[in-house]
PDB file of N, CA and C in Angstrom:
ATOM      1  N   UNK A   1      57.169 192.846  79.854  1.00  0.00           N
ATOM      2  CA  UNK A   1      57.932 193.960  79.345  1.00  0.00           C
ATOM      3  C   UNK A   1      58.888 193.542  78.229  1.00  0.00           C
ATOM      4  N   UNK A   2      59.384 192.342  78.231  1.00  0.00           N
ATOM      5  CA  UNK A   2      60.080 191.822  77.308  1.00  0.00           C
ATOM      6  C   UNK A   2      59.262 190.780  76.372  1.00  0.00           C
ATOM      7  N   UNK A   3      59.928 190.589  74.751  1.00  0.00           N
ATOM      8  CA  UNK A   3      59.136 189.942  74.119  1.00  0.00           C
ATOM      9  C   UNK A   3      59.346 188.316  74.579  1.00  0.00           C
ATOM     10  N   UNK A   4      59.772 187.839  75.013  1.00  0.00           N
ATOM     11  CA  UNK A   4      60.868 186.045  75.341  1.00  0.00           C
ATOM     12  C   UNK A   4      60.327 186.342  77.008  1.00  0.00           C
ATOM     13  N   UNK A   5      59.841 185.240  77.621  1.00  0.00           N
ATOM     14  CA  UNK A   5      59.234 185.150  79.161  1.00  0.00           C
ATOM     15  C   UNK A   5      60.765 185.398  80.171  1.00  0.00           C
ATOM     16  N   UNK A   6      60.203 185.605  81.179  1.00  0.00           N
ATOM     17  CA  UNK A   6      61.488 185.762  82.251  1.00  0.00           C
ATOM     18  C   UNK A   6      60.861 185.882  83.632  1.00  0.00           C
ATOM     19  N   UNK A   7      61.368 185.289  85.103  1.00  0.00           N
ATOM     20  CA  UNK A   7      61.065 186.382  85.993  1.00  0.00           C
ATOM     21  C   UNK A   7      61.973 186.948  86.619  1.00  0.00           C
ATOM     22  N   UNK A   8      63.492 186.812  85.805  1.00  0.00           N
ATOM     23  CA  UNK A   8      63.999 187.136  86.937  1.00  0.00           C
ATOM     24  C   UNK A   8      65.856 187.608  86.084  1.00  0.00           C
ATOM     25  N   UNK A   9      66.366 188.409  86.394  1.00  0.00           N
ATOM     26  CA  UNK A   9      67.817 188.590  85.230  1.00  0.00           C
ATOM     27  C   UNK A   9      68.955 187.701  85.804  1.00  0.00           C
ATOM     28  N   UNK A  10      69.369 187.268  84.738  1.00  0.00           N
ATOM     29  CA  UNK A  10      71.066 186.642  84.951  1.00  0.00           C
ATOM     30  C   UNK A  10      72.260 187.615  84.379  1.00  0.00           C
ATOM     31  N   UNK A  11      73.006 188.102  85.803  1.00  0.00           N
ATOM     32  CA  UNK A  11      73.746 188.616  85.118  1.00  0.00           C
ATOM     33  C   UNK A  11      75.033 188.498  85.306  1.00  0.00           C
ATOM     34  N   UNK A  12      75.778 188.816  84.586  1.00  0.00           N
ATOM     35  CA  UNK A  12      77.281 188.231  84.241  1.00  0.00           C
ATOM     36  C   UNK A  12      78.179 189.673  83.947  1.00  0.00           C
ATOM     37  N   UNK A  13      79.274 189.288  85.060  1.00  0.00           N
ATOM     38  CA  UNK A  13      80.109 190.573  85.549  1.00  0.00           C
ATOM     39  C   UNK A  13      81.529 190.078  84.308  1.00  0.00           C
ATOM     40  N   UNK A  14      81.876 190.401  83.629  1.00  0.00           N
ATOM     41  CA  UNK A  14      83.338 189.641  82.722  1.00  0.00           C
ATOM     42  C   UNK A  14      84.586 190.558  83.349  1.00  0.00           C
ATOM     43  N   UNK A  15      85.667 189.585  83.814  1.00  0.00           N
ATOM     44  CA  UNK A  15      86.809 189.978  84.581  1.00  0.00           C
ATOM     45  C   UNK A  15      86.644 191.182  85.701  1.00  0.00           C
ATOM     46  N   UNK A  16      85.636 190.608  86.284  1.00  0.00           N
ATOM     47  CA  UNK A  16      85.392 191.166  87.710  1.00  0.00           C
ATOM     48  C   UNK A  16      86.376 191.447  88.643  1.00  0.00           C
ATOM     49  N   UNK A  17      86.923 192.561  88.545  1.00  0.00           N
ATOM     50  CA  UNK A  17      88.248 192.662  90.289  1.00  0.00           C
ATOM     51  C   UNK A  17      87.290 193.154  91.282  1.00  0.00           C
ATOM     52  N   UNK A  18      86.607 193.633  91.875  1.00  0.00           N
ATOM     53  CA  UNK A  18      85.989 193.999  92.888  1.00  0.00           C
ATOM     54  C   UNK A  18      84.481 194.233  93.190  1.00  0.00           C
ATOM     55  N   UNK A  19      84.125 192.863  94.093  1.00  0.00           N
ATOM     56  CA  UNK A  19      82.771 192.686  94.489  1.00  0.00           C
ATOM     57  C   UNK A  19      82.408 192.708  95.756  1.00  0.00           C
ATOM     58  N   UNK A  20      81.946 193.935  96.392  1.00  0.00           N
ATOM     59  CA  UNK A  20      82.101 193.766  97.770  1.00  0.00           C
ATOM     60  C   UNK A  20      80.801 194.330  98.166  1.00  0.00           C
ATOM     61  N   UNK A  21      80.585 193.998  99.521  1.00  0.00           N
ATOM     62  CA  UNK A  21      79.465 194.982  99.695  1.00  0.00           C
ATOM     63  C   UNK A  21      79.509 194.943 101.640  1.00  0.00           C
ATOM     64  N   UNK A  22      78.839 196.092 101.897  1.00  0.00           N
ATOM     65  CA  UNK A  22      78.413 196.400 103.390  1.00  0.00           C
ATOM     66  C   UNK A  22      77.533 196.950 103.517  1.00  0.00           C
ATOM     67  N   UNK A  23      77.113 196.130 104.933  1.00  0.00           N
ATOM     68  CA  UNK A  23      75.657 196.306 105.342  1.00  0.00           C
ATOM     69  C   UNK A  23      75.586 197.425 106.340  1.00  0.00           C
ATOM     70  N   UNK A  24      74.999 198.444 106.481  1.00  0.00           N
ATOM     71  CA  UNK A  24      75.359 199.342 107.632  1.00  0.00           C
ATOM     72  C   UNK A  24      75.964 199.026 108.433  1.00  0.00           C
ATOM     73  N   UNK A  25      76.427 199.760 109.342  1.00  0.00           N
ATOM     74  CA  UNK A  25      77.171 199.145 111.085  1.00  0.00           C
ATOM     75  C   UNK A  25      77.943 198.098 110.662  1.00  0.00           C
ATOM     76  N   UNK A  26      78.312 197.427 109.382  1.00  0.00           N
ATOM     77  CA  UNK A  26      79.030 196.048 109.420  1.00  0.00           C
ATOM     78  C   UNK A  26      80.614 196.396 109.066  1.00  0.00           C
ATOM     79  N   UNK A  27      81.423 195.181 109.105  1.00  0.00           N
ATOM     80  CA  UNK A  27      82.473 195.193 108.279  1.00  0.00           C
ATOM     81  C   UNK A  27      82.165 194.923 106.725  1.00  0.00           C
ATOM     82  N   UNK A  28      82.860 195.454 105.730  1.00  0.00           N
ATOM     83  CA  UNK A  28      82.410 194.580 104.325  1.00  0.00           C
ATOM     84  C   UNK A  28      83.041 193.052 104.319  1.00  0.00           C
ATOM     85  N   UNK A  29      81.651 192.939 102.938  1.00  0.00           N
ATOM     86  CA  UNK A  29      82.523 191.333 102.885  1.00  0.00           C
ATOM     87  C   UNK A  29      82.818 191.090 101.500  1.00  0.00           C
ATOM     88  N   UNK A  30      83.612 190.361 100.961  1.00  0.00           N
ATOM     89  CA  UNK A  30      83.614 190.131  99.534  1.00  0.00           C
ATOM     90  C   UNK A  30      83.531 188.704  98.797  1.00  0.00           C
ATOM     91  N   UNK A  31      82.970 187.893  99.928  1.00  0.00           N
ATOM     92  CA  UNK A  31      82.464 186.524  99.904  1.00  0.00           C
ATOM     93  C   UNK A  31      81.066 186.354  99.187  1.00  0.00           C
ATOM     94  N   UNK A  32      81.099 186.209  98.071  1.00  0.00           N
ATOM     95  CA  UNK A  32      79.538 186.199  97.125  1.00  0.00           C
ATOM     96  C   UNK A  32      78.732 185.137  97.928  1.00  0.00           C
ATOM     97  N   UNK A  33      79.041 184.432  98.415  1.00  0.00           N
ATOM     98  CA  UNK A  33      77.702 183.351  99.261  1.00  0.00           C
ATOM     99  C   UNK A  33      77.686 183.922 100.236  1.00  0.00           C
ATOM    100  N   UNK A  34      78.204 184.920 101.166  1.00  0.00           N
ATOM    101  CA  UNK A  34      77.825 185.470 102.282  1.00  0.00           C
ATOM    102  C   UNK A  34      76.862 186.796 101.456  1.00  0.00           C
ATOM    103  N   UNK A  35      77.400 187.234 100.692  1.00  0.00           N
ATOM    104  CA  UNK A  35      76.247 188.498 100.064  1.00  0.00           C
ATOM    105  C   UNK A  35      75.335 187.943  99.393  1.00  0.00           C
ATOM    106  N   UNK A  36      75.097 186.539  98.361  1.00  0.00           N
ATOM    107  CA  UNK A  36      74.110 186.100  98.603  1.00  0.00           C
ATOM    108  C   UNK A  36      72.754 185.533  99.592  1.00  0.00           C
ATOM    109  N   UNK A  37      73.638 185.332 100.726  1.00  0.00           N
ATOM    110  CA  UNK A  37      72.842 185.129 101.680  1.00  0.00           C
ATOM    111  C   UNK A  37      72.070 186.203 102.568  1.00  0.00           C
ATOM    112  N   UNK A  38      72.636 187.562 102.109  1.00  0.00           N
ATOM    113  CA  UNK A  38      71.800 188.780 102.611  1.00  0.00           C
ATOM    114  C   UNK A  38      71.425 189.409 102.204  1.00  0.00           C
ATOM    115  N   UNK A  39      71.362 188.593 100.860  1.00  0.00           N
ATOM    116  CA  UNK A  39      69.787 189.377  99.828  1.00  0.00           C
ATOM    117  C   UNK A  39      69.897 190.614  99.870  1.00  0.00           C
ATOM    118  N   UNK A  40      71.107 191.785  99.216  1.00  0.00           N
ATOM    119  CA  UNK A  40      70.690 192.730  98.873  1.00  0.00           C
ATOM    120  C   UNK A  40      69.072 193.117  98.043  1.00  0.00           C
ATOM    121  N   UNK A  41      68.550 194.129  98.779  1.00  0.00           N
ATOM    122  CA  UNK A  41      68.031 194.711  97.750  1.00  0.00           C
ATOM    123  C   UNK A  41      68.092 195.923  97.415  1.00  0.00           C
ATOM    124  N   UNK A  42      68.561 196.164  95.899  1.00  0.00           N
ATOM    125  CA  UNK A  42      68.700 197.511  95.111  1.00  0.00           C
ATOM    126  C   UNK A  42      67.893 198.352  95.250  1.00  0.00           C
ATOM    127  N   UNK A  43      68.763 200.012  95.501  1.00  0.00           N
ATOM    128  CA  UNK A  43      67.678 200.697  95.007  1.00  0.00           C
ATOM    129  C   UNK A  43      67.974 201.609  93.952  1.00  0.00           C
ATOM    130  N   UNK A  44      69.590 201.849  93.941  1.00  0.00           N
ATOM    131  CA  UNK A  44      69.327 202.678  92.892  1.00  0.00           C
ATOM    132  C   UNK A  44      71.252 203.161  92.979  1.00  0.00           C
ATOM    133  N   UNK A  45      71.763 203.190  91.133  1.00  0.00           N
ATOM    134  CA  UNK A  45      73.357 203.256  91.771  1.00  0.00           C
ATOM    135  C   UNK A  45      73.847 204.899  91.614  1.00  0.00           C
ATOM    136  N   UNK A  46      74.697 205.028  92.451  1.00  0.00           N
ATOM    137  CA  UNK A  46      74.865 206.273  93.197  1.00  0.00           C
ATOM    138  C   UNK A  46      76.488 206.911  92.273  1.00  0.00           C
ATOM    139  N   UNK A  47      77.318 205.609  91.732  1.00  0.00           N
ATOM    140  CA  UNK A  47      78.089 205.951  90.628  1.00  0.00           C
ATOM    141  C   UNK A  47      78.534 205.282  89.914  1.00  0.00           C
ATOM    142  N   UNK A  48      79.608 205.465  88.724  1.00  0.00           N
ATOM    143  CA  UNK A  48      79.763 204.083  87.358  1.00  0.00           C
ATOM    144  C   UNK A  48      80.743 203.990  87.547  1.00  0.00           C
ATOM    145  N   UNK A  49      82.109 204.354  88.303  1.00  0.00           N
ATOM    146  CA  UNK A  49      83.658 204.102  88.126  1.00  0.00           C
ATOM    147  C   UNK A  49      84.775 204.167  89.576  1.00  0.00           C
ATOM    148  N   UNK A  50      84.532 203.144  90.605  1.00  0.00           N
ATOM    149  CA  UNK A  50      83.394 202.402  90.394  1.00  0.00           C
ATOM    150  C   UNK A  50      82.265 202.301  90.395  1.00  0.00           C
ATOM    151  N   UNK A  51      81.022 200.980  89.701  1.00  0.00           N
ATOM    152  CA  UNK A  51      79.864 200.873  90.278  1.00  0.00           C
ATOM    153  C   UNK A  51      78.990 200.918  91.700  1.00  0.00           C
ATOM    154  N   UNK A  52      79.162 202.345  91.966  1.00  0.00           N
ATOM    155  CA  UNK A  52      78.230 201.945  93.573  1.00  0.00           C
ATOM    156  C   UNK A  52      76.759 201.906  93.468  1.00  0.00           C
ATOM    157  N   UNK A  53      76.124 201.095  94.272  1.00  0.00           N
ATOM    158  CA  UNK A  53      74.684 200.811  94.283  1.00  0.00           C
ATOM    159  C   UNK A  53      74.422 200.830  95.620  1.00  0.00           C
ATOM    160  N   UNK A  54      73.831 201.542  95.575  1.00  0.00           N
ATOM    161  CA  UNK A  54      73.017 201.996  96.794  1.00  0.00           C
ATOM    162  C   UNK A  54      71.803 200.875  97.024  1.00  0.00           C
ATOM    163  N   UNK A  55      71.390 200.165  98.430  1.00  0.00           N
ATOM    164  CA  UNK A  55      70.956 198.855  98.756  1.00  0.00           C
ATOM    165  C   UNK A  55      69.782 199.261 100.235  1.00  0.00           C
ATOM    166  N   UNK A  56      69.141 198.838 100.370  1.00  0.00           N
ATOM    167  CA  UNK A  56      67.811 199.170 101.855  1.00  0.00           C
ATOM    168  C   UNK A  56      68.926 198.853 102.790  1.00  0.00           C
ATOM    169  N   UNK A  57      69.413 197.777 102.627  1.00  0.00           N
ATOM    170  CA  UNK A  57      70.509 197.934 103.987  1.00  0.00           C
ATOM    171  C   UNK A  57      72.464 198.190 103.971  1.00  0.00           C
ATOM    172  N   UNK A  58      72.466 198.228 102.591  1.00  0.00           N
ATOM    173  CA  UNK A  58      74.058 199.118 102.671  1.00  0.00           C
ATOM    174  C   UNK A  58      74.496 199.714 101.521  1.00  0.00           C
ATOM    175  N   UNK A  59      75.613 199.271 100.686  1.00  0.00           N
ATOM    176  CA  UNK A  59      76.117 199.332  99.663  1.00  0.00           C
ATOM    177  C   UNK A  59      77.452 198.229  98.952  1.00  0.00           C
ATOM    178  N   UNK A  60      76.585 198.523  97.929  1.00  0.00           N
ATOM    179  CA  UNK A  60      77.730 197.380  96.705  1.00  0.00           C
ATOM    180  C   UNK A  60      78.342 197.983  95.966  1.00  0.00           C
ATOM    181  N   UNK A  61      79.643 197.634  96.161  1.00  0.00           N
ATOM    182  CA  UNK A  61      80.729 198.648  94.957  1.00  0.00           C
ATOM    183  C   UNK A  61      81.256 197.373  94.109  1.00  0.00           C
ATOM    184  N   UNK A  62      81.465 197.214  92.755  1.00  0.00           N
ATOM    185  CA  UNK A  62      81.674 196.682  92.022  1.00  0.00           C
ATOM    186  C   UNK A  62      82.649 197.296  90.679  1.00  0.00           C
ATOM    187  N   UNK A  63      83.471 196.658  90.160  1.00  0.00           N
ATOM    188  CA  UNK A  63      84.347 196.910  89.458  1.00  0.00           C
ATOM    189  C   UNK A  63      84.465 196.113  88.325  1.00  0.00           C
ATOM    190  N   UNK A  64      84.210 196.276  86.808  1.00  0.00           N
ATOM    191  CA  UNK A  64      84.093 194.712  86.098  1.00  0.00           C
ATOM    192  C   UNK A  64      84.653 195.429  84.389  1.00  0.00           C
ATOM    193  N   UNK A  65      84.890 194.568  83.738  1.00  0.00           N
ATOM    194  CA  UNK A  65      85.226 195.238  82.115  1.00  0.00           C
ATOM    195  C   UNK A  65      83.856 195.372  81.468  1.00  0.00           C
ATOM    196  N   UNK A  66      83.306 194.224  81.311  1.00  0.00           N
ATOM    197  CA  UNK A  66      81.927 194.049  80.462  1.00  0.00           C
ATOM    198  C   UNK A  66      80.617 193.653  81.156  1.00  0.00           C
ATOM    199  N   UNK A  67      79.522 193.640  81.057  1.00  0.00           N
ATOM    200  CA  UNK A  67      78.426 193.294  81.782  1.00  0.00           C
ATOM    201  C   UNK A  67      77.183 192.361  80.611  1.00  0.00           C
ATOM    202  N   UNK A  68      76.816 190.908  81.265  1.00  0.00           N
ATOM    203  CA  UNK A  68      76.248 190.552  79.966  1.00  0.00           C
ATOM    204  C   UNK A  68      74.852 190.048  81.083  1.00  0.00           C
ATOM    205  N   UNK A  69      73.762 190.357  80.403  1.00  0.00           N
ATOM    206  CA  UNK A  69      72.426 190.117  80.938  1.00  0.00           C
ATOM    207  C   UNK A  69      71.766 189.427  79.976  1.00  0.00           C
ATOM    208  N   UNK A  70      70.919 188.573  80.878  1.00  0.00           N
ATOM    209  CA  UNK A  70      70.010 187.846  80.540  1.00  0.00           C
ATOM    210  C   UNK A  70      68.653 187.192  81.140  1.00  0.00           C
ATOM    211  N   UNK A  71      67.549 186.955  80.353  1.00  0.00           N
ATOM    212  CA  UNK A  71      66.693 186.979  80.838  1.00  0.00           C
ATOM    213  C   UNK A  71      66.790 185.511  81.680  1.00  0.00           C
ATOM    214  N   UNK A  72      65.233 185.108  82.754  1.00  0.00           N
ATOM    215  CA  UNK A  72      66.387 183.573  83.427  1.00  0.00           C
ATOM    216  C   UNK A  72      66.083 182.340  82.499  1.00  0.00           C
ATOM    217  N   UNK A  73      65.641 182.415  81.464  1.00  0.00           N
ATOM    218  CA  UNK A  73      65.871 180.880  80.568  1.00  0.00           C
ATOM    219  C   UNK A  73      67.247 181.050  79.816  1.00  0.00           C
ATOM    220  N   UNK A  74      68.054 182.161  80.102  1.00  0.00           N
ATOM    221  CA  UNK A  74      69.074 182.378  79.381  1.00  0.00           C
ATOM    222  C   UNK A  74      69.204 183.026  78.010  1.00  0.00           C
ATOM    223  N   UNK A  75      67.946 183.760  77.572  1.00  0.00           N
ATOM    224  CA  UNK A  75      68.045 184.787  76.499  1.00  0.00           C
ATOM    225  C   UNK A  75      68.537 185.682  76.974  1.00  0.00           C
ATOM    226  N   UNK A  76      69.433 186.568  76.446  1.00  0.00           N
ATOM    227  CA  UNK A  76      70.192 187.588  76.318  1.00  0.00           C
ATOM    228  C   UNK A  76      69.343 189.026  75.718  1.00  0.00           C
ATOM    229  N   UNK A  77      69.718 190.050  76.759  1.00  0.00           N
ATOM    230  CA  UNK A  77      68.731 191.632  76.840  1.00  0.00           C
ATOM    231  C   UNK A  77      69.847 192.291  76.302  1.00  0.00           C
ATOM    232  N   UNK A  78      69.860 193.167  75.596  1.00  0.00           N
ATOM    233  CA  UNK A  78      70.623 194.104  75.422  1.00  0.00           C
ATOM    234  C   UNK A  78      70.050 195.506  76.228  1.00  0.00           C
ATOM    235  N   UNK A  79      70.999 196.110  76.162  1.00  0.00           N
ATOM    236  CA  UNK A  79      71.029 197.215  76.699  1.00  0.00           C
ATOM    237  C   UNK A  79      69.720 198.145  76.179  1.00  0.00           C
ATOM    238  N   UNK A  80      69.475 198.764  75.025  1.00  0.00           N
ATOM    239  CA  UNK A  80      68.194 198.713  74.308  1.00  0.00           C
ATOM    240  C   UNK A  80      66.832 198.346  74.939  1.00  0.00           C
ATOM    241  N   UNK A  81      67.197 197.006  74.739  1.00  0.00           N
ATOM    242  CA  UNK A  81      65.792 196.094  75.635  1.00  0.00           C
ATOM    243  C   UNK A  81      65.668 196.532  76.376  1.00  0.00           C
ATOM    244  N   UNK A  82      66.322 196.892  77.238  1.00  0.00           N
ATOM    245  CA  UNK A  82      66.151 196.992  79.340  1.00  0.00           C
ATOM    246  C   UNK A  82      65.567 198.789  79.153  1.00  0.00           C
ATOM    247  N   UNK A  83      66.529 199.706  78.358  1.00  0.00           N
ATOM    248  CA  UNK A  83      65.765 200.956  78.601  1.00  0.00           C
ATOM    249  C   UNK A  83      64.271 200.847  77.659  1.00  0.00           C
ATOM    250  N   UNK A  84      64.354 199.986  76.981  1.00  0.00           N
ATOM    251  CA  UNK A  84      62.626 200.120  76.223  1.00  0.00           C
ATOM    252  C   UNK A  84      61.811 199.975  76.921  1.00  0.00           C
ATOM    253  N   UNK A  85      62.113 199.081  78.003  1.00  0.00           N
ATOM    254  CA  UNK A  85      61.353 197.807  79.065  1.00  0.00           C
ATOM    255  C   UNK A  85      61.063 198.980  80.051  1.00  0.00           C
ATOM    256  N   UNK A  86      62.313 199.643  80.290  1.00  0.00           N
ATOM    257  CA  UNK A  86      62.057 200.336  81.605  1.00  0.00           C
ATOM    258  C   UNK A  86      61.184 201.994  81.460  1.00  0.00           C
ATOM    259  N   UNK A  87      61.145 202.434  79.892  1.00  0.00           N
ATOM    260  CA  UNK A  87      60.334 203.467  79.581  1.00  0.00           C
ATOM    261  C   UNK A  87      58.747 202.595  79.469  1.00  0.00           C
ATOM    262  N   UNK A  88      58.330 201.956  79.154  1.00  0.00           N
ATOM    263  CA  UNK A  88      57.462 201.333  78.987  1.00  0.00           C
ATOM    264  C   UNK A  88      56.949 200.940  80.265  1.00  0.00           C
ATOM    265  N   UNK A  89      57.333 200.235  81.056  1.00  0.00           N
ATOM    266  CA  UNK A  89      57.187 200.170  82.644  1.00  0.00           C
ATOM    267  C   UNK A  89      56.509 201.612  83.689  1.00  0.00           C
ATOM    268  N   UNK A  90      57.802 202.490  83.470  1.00  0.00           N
ATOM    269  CA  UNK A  90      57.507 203.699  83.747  1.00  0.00           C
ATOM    270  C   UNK A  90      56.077 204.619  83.199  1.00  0.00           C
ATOM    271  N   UNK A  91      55.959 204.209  82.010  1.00  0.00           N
ATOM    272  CA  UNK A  91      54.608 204.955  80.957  1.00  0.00           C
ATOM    273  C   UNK A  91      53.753 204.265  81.544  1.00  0.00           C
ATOM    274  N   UNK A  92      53.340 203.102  81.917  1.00  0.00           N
ATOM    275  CA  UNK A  92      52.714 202.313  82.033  1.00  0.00           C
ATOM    276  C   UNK A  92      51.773 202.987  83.924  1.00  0.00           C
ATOM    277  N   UNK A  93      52.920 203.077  84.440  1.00  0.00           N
ATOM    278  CA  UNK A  93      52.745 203.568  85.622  1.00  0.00           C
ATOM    279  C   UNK A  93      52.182 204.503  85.712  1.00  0.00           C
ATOM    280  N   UNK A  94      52.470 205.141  85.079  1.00  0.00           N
ATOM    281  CA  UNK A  94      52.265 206.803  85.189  1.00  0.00           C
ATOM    282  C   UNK A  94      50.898 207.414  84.518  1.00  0.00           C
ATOM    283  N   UNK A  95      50.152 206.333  84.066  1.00  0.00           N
ATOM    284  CA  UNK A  95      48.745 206.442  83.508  1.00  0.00           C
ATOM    285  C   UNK A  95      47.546 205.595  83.652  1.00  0.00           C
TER     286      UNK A  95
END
């Protein structure tokens, strides 16, 4: 979908105050190696101020100034890229 190889995004939260997340039935946590270790997976975010993202087993609310992505050898997507990628993806599907 992108022109530069990747499998996977790096992304970078700039002056992050609030990273938390809960798993149903849980307490939240805001320990990034404990939420790394339970592998959210996304499905889809529910609002922008803050960021909530809705997850198969809870939710992540996040709070940040800037957001910088990249593909994982460390090329950089712009915003552009990702909706080209993701109409293209979608077209792709759908025929």
């Amino acid at each position: 979908m992108f022109s530069e190889p990747g499998d996977s995004f790096l992304i970078t939260l700039v002056n992050c105050s609030l990273f938390k997340y809960t798993e149903f039935g849980s307490l939240p946590t805001f320990d990034l190696q404990e939420i790394a270790q339970l592998s959210p997976e996304i499905l889809y975010v529910t609002n922008e101020d803050p960021l909530v993202i809705s997850c198969v087993n809870g939710t992540m609310e996040l709070i940040y100034e800037s957001i910088l992505i990249a593909l994982s050898p460390g090329i950089n997507v712009s915003y552009e890229d990702l909706t080209d990628a993701n109409t293209r993806y979608w077209n792709r599907i759908r025929t």
